[in-house]
PDB file of N, CA and C in Angstrom:
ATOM      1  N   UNK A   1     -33.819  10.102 -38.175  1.00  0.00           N
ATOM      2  CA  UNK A   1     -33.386  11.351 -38.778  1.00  0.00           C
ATOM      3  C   UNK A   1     -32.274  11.952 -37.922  1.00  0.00           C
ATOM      4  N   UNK A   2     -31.035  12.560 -38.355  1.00  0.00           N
ATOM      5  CA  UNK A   2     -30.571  13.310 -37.900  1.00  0.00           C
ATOM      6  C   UNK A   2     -30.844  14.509 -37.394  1.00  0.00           C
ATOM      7  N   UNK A   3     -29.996  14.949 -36.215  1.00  0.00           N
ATOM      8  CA  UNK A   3     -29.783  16.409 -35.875  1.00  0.00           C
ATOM      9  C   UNK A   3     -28.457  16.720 -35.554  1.00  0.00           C
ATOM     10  N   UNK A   4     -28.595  17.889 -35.441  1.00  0.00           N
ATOM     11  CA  UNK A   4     -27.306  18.861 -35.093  1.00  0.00           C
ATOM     12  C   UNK A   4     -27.376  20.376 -34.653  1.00  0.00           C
ATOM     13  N   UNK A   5     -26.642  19.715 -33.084  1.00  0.00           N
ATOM     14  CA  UNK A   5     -26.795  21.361 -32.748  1.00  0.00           C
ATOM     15  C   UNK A   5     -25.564  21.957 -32.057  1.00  0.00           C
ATOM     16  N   UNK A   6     -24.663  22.831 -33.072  1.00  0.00           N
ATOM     17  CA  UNK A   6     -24.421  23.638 -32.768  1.00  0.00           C
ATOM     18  C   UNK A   6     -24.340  25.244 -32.291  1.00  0.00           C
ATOM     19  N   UNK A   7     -22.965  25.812 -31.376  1.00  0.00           N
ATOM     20  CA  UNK A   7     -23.196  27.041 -31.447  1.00  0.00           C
ATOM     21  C   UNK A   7     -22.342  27.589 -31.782  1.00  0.00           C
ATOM     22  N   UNK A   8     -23.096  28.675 -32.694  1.00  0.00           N
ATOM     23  CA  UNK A   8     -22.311  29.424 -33.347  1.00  0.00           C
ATOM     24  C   UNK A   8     -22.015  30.940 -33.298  1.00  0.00           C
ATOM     25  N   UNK A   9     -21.407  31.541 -34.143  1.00  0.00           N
ATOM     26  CA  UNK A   9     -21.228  32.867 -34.786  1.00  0.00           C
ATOM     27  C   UNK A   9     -21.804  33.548 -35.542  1.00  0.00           C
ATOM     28  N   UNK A  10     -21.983  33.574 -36.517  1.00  0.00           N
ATOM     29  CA  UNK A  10     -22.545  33.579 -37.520  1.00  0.00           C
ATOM     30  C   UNK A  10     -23.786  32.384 -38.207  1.00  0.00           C
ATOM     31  N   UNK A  11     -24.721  32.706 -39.051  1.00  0.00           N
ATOM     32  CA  UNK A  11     -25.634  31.504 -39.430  1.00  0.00           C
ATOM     33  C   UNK A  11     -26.183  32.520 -40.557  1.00  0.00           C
ATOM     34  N   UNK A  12     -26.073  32.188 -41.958  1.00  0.00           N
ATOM     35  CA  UNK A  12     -26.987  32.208 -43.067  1.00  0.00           C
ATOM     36  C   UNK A  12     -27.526  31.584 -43.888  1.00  0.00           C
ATOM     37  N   UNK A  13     -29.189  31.723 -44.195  1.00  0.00           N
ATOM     38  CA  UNK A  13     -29.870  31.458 -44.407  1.00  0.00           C
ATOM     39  C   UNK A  13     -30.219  31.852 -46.041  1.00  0.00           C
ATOM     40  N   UNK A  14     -30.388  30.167 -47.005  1.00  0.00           N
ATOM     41  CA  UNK A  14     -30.399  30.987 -48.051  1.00  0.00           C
ATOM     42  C   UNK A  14     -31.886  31.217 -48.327  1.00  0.00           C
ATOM     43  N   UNK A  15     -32.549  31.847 -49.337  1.00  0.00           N
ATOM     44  CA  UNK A  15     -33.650  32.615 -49.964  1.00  0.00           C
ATOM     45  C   UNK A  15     -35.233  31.411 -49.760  1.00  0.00           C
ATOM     46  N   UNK A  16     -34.990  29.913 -49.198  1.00  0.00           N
ATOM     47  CA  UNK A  16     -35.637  29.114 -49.227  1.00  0.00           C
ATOM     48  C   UNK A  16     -36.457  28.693 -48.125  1.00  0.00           C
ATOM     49  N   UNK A  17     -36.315  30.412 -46.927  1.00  0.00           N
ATOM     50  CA  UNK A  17     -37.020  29.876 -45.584  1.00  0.00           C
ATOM     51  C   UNK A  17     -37.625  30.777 -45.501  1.00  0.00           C
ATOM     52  N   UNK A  18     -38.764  30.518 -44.583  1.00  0.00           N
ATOM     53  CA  UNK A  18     -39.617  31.338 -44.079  1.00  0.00           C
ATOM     54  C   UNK A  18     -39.454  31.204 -42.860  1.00  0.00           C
ATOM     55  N   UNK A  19     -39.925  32.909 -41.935  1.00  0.00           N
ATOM     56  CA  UNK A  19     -39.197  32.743 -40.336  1.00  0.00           C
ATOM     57  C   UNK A  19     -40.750  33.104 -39.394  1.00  0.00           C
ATOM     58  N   UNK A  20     -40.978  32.586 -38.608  1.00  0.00           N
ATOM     59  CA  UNK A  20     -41.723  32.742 -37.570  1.00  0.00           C
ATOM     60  C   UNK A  20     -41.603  32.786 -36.626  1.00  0.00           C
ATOM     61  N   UNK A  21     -41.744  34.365 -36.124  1.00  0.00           N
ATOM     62  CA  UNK A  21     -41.299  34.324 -34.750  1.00  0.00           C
ATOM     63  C   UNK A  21     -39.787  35.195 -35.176  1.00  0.00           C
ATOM     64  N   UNK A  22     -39.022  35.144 -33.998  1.00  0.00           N
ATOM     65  CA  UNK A  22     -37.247  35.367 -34.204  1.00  0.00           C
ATOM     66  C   UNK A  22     -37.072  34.103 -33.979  1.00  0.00           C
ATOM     67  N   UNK A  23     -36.959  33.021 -33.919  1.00  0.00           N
ATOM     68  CA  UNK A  23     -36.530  31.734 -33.335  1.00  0.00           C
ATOM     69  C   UNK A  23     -36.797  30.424 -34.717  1.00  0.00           C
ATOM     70  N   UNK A  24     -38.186  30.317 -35.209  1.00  0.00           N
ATOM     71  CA  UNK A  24     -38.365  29.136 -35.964  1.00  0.00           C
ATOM     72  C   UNK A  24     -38.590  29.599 -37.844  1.00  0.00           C
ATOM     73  N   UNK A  25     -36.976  28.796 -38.030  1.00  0.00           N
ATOM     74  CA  UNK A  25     -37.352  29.323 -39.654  1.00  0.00           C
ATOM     75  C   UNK A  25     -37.742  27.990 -39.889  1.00  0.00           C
ATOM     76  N   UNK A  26     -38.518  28.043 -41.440  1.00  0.00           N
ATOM     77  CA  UNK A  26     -39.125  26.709 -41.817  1.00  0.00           C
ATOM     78  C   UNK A  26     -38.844  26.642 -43.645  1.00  0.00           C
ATOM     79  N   UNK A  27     -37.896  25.747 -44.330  1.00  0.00           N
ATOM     80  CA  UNK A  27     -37.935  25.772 -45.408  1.00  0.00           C
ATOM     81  C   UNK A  27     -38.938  25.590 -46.178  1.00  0.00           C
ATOM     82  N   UNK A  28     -38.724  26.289 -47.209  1.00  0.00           N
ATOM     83  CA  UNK A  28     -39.816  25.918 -47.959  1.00  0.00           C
ATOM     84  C   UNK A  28     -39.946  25.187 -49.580  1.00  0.00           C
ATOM     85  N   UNK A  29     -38.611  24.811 -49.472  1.00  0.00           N
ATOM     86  CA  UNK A  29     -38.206  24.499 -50.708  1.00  0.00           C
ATOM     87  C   UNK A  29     -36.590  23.694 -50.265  1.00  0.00           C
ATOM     88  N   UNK A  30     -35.958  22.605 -51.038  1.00  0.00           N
ATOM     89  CA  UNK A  30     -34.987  22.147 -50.342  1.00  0.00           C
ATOM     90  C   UNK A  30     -33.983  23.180 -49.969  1.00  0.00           C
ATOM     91  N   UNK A  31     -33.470  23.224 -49.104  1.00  0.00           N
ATOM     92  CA  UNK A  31     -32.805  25.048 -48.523  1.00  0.00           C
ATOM     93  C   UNK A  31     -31.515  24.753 -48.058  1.00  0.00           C
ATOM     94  N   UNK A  32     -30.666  25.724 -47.702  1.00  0.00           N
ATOM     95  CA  UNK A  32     -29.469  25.643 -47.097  1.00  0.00           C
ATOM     96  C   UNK A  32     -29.215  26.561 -45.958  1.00  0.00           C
ATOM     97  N   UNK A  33     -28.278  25.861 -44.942  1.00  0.00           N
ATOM     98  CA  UNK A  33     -28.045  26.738 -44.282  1.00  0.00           C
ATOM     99  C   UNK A  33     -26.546  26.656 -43.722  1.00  0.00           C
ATOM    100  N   UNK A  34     -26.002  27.773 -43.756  1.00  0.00           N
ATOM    101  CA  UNK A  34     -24.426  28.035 -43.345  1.00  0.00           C
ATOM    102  C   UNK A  34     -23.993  28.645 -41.677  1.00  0.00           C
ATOM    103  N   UNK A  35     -23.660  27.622 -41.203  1.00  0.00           N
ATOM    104  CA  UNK A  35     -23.263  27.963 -39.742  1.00  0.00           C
ATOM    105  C   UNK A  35     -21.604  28.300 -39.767  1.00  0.00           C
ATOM    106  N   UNK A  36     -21.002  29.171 -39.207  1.00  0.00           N
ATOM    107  CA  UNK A  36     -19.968  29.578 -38.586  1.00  0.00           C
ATOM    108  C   UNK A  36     -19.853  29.104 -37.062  1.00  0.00           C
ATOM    109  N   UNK A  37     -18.487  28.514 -37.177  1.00  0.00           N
ATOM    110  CA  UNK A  37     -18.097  28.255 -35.498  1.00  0.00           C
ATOM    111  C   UNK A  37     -17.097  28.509 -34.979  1.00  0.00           C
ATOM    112  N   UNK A  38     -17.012  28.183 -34.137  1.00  0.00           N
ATOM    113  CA  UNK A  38     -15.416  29.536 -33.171  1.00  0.00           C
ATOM    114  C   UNK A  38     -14.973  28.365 -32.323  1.00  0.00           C
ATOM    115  N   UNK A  39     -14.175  27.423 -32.311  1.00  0.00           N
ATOM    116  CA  UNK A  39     -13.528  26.518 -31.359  1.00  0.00           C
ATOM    117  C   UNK A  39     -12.908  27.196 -29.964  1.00  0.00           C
ATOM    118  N   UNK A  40     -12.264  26.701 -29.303  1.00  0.00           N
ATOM    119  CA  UNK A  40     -11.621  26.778 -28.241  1.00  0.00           C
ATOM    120  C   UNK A  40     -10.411  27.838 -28.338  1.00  0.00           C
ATOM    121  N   UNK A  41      -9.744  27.689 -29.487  1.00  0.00           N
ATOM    122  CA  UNK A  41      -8.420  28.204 -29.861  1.00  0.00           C
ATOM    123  C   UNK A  41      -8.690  29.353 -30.627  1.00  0.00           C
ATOM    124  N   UNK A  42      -9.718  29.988 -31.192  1.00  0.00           N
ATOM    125  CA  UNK A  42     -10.198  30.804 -31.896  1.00  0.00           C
ATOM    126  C   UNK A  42     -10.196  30.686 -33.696  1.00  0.00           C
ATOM    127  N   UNK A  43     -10.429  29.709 -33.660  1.00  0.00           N
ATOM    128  CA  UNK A  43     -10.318  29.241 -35.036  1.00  0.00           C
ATOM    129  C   UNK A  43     -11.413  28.845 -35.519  1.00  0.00           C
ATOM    130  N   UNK A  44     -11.810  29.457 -37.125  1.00  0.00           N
ATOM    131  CA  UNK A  44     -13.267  29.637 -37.237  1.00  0.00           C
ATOM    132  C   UNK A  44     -13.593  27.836 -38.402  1.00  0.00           C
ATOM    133  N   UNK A  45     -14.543  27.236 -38.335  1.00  0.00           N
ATOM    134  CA  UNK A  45     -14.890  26.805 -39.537  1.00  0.00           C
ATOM    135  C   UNK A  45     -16.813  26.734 -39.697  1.00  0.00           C
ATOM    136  N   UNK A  46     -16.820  26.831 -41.093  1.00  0.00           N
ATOM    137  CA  UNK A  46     -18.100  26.646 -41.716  1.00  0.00           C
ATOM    138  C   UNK A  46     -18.515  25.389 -41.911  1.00  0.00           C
ATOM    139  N   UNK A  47     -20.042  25.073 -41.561  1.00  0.00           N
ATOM    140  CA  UNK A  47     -20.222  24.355 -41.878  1.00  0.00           C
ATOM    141  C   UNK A  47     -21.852  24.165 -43.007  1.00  0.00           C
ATOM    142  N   UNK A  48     -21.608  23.484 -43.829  1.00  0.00           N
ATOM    143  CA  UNK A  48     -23.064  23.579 -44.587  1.00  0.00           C
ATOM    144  C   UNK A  48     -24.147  22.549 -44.514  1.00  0.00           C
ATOM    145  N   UNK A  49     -25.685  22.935 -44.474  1.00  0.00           N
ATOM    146  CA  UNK A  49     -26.152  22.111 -44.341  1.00  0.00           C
ATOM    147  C   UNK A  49     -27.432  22.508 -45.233  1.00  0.00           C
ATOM    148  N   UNK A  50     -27.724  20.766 -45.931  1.00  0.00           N
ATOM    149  CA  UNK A  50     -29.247  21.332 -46.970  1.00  0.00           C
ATOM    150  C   UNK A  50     -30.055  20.365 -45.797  1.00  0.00           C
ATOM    151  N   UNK A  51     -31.099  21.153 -46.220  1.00  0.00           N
ATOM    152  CA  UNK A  51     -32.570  20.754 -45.488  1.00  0.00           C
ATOM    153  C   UNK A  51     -33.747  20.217 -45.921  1.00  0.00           C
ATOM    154  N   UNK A  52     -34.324  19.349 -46.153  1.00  0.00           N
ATOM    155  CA  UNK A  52     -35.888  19.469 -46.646  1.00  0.00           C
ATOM    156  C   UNK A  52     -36.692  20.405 -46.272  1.00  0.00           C
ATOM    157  N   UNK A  53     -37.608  20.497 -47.782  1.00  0.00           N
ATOM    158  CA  UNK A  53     -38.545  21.053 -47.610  1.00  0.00           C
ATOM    159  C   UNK A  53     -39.704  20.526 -46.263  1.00  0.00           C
ATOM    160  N   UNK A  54     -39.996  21.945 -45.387  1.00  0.00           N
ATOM    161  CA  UNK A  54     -41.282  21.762 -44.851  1.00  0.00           C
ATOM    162  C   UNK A  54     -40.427  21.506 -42.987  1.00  0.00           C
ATOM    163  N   UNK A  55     -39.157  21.460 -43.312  1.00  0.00           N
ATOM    164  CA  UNK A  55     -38.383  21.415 -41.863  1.00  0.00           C
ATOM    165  C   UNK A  55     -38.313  21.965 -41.126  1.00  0.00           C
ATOM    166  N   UNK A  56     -37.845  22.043 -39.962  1.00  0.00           N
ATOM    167  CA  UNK A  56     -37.609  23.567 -39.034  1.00  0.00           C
ATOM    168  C   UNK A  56     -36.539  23.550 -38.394  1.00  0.00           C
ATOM    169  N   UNK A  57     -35.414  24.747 -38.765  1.00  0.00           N
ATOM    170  CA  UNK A  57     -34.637  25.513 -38.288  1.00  0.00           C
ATOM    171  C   UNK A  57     -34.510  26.256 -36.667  1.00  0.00           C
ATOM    172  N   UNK A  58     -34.167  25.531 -34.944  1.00  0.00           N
ATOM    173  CA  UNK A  58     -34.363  26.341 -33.948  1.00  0.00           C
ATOM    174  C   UNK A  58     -33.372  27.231 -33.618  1.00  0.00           C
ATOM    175  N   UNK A  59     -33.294  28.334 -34.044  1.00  0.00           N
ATOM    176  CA  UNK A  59     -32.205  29.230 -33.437  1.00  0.00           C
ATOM    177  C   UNK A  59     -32.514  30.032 -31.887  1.00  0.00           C
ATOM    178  N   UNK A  60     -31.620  29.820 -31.041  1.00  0.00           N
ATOM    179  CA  UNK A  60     -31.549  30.611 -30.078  1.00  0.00           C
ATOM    180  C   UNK A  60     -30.855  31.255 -29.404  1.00  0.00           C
ATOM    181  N   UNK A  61     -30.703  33.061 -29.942  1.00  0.00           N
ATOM    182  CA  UNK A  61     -30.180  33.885 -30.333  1.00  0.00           C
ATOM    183  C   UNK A  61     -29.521  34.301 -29.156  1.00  0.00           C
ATOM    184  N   UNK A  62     -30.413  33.928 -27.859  1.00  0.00           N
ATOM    185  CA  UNK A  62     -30.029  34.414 -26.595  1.00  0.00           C
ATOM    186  C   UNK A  62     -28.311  33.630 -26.622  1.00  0.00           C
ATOM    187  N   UNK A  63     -28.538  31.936 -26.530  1.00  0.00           N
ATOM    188  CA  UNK A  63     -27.359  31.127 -26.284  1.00  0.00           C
ATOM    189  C   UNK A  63     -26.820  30.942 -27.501  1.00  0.00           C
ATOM    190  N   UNK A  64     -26.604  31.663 -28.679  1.00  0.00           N
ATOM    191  CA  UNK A  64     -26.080  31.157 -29.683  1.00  0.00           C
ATOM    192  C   UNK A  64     -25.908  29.940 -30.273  1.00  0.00           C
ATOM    193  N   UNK A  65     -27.680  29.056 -30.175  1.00  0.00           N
ATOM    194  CA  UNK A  65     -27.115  27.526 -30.411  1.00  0.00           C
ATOM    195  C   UNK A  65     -28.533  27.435 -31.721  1.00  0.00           C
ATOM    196  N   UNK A  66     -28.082  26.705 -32.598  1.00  0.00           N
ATOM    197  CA  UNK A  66     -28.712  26.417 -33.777  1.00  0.00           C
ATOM    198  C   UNK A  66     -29.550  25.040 -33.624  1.00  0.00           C
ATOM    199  N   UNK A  67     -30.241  24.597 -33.595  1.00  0.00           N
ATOM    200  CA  UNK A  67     -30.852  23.152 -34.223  1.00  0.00           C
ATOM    201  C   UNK A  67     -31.235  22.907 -35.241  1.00  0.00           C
ATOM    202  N   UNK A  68     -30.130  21.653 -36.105  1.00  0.00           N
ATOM    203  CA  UNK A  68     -30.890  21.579 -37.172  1.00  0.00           C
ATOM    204  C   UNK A  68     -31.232  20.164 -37.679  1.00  0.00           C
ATOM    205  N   UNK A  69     -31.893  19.477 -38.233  1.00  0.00           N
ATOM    206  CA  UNK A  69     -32.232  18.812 -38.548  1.00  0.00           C
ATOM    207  C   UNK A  69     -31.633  18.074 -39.461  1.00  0.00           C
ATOM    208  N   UNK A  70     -30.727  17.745 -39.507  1.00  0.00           N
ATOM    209  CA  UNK A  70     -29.806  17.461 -40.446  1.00  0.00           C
ATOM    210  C   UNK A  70     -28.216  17.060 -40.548  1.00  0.00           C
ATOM    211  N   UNK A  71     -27.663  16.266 -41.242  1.00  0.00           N
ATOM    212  CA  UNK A  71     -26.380  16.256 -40.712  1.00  0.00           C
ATOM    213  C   UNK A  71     -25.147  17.469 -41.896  1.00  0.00           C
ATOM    214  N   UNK A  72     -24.494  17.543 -41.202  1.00  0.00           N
ATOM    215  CA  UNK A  72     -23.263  18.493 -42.457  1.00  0.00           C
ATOM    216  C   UNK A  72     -23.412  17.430 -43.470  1.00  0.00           C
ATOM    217  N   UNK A  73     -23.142  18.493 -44.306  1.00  0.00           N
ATOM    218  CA  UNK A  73     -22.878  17.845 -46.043  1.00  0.00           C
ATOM    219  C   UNK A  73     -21.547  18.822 -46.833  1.00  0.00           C
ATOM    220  N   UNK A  74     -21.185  19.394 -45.880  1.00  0.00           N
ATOM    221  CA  UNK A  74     -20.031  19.746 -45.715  1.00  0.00           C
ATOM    222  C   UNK A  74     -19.136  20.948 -44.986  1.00  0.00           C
ATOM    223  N   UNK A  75     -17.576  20.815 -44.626  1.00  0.00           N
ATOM    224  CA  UNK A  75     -17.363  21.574 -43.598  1.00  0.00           C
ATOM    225  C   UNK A  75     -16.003  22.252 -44.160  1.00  0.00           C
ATOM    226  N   UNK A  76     -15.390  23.304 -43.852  1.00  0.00           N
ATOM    227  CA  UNK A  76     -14.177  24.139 -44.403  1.00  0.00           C
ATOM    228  C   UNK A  76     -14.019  24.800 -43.721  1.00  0.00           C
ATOM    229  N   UNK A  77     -12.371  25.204 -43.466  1.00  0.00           N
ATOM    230  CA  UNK A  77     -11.772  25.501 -42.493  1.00  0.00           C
ATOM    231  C   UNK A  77     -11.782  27.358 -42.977  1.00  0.00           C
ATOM    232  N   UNK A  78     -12.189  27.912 -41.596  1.00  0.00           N
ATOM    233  CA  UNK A  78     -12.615  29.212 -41.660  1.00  0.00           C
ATOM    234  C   UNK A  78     -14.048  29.819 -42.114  1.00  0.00           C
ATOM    235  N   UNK A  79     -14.235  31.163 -42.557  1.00  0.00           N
ATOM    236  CA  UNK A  79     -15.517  31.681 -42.595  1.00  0.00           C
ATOM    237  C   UNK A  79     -15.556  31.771 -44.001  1.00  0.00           C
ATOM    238  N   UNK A  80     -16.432  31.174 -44.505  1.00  0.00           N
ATOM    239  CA  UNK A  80     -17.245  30.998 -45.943  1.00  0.00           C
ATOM    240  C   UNK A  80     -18.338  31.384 -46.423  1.00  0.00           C
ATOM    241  N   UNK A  81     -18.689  32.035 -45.067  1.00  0.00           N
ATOM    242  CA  UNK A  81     -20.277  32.703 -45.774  1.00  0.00           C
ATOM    243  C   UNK A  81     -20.013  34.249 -46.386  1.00  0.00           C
ATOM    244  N   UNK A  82     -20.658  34.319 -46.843  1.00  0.00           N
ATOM    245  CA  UNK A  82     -20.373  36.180 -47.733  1.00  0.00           C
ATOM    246  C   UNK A  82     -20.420  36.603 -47.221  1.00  0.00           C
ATOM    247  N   UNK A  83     -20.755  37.164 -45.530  1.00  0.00           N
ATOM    248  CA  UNK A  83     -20.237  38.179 -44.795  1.00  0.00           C
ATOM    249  C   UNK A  83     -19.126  37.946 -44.567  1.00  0.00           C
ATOM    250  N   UNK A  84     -18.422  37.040 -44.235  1.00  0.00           N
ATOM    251  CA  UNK A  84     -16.954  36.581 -44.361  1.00  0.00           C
ATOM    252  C   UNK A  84     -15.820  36.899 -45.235  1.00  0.00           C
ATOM    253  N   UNK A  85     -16.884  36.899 -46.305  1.00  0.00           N
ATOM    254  CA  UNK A  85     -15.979  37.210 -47.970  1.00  0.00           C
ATOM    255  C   UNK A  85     -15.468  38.849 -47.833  1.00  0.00           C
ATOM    256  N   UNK A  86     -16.733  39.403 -47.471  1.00  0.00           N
ATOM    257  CA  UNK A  86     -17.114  40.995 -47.584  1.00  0.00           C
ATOM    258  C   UNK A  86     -15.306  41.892 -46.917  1.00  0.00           C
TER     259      UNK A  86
END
């Protein structure tokens, strides 16, 4: 199985997780999740990722680093999540 861990900026979570704790969300249904990242040069991109059901999501909020279980299923240059849009 894959993983992936980045750190990020931003991270949303769509309507398909449940969170335990501040740290471990767990889907509950096949789910998505949208990471924002900030390179070297200050240049942002999104990246998306679906999850199985029953997975777990490690965020750690202190170091801004995500674990996820999963590989991108896809990536775009800049911020794409709806706080982004806003």
């Amino acid at each position: 199985m894959a993983h992936t861990v980045l750190q990020f900026i931003l991270i949303e979570f769509d309507k398909n997780w449940t969170r335990a704790g501040t740290v471990l969300y767990t889907a509950i249904d096949k789910a998505q999740v949208v990471v924002v990242v900030e390179g070297v040069t200050g240049v942002k991109d999104t990246y998306l990722f679906e999850v199985a059901r029953g997975e777990v999501v490690l965020v750690s909020w202190d170091t801004n680093l995500v674990y996820i279980p999963a590989k991108c299923v896809k990536k775009e240059p800049g911020d794409k999540t709806v706080y982004g849009q806003g």
